[in-house]
Protein backbone atom coordinates (compact mmCIF):
# COMPACT_ATOMS: atom_id res chain seq x y z
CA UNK A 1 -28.88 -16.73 -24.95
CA UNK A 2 -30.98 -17.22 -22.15
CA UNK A 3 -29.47 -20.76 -21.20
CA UNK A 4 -25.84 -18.59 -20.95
CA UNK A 5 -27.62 -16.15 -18.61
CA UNK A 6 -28.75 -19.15 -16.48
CA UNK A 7 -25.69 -20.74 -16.44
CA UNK A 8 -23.61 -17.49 -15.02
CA UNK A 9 -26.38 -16.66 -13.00
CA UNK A 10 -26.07 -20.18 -11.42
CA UNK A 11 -22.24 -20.39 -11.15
CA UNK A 12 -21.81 -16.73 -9.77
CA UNK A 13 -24.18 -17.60 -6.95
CA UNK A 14 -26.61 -15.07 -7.11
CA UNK A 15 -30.31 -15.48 -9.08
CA UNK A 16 -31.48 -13.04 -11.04
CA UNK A 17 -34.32 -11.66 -8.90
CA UNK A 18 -31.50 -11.31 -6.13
CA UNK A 19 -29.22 -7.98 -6.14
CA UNK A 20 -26.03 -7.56 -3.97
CA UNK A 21 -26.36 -4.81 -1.72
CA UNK A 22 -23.22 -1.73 -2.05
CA UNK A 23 -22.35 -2.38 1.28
CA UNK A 24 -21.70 -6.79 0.70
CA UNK A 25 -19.46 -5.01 -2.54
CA UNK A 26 -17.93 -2.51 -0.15
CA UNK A 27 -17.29 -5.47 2.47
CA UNK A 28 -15.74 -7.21 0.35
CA UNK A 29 -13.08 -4.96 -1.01
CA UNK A 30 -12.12 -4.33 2.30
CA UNK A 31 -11.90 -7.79 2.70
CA UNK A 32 -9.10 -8.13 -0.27
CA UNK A 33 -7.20 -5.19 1.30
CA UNK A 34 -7.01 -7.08 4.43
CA UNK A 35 -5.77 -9.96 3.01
CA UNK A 36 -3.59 -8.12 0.61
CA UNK A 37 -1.81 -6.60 3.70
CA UNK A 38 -1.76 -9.44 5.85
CA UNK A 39 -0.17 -11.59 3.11
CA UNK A 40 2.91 -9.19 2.34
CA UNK A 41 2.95 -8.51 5.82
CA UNK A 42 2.95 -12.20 6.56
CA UNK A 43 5.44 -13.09 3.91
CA UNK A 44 7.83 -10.10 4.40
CA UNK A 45 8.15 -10.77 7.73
CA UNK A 46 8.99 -14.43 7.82
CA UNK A 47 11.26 -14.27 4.41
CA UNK A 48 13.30 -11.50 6.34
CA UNK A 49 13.99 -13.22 9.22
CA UNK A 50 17.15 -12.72 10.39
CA UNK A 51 18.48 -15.83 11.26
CA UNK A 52 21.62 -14.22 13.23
CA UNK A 53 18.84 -13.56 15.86
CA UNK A 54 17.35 -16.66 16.18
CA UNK A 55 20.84 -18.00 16.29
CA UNK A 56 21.65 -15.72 19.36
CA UNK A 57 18.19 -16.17 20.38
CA UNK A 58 18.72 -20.44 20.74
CA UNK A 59 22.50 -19.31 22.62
CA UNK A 60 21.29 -17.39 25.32
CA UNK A 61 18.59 -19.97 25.87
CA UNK A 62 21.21 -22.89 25.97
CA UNK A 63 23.29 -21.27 28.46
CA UNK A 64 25.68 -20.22 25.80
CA UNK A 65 26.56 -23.11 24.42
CA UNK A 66 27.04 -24.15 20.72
CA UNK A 67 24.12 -24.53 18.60
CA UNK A 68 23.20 -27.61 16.63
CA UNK A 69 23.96 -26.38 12.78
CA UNK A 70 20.30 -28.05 12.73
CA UNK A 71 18.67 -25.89 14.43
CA UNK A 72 20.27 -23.01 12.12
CA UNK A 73 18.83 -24.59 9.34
CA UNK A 74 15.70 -25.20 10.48
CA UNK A 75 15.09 -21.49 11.50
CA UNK A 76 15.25 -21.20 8.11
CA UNK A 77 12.90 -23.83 7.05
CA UNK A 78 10.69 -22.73 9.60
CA UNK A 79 10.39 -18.70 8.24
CA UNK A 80 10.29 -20.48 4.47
CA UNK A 81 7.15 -22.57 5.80
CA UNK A 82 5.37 -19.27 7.58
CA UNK A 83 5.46 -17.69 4.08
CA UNK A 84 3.99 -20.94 2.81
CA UNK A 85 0.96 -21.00 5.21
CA UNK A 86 0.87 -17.35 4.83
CA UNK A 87 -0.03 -17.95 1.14
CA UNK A 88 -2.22 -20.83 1.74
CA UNK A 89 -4.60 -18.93 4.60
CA UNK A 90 -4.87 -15.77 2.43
CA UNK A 91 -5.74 -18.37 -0.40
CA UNK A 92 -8.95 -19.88 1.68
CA UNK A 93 -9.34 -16.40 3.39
CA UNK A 94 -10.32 -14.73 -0.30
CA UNK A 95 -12.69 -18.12 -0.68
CA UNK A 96 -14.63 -16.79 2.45
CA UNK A 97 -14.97 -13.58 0.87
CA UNK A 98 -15.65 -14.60 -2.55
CA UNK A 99 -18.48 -16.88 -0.74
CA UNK A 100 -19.24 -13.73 1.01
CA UNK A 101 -20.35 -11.89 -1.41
CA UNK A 102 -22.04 -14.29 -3.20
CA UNK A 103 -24.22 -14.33 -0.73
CA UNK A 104 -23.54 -17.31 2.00
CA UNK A 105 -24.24 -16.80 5.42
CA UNK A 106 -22.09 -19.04 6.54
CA UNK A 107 -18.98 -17.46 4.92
CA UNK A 108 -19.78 -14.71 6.30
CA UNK A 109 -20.20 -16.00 9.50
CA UNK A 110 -16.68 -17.48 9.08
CA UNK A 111 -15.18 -14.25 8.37
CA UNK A 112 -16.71 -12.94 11.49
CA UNK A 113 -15.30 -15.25 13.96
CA UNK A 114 -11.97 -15.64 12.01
CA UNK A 115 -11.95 -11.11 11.34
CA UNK A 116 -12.72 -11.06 15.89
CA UNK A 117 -9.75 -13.72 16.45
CA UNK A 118 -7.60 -12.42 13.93
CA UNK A 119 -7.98 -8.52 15.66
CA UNK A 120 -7.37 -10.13 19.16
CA UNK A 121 -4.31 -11.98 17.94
CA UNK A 122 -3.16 -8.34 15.78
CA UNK A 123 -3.37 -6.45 19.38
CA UNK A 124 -2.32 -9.34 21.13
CA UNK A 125 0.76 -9.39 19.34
CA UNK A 126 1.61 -5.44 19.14
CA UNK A 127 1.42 -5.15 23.02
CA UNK A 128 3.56 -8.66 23.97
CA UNK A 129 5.86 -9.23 21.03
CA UNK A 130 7.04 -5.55 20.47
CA UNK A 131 7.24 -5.64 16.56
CA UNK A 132 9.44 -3.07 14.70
CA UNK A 133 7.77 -0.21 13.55
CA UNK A 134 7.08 -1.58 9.57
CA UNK A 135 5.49 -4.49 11.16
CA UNK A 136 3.75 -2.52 13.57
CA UNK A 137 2.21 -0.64 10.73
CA UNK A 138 1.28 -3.94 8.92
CA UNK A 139 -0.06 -4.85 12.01
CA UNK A 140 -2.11 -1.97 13.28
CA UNK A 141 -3.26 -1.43 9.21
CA UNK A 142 -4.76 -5.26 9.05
CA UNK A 143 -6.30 -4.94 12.38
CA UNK A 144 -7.77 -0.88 11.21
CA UNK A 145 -9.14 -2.96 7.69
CA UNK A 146 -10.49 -6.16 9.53
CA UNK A 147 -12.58 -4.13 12.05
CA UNK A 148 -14.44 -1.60 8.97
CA UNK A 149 -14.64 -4.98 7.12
CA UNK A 150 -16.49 -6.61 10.11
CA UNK A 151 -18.74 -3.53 10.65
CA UNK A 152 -19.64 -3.18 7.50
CA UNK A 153 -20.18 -7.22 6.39
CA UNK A 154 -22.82 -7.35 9.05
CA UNK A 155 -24.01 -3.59 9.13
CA UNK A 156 -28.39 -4.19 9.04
CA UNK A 157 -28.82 -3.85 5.33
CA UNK A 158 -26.95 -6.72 4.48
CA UNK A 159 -29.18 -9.15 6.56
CA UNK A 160 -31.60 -10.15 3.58
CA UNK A 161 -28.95 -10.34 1.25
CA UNK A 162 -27.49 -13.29 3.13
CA UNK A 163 -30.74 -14.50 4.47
CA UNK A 164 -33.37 -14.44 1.43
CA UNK A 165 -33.23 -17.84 -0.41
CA UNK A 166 -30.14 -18.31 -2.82
């Protein structure tokens, strides 16, 4: 019995003697949610591309001239690819918050700088690109759920969680 406690104790990442603080639990809930609403944002958004667009898009920029049936198909390729790397960032994006809350600084670190860049790129974004109004909301959601995640991942009583000896 005891050699199962050590063994889940060892491959959660958190000893015995060590408790997770609410807040790191908190933190990273909020942390799914953001990735939960990034990813269908993410994926929506480049699986309803509407390739009409980019079509008229790669006209007006080529003085009106035919377009390459290449370049057709690769606007679709490309918005197939997005979804892809959509998928694959949310994957390594939970990682950092499973780490996270298993208590390693340096995941949390990681979802510091990448929660500050990914905010700047979310406003960024709303003010240049002038989204539609569902994407907007994706948008303005993610960026809402990144900054209480952010707050609340490095809010004071976390600090010996992440600092006390794993």
């Amino acid at each position: 019995m005891d050699l199962v406690f050590i063994v889940m104790t060892h491959t959660s990442g958190v000893s015995p003697t060590r408790t997770r603080p609410g807040e790191v639990e908190v933190a990273f809930r909020i942390w799914i949610a953001c990735i939960a609403v990034s990813t269908v944002g993410g994926v929506a958004s480049s699986l309803t591309t509407d390739k009409a667009a980019v079509v008229d898009q790669l006209k007006r920029r080529s003085a009106g001239r035919d377009v390459d049936p290449a370049l057709i198909h690769m606007a679709g390729f490309f918005a197939t690819a997005s979804a892809v790397l959509t998928l694959v960032f949310a994957a390594v994006w939970a990682l950092f918050a499973f780490k996270m809350r298993a208590g390693r600084n340096w995941a949390r670190t990681v979802l510091g700088v990448l929660g500050v860049l990914d905010v700047i790129g979310l406003v960024l974004g709303l003010v240049t690109a002038g989204h539609t109004m569902p994407w907007s909301l994706f948008s303005i959601t993610e960026a809402v759920l990144v900054i209480a995640a952010l707050v609340v991942t490095f809010r004071p009583a976390t600090r010996p969680y992440f600092t006390s000896p794993s």
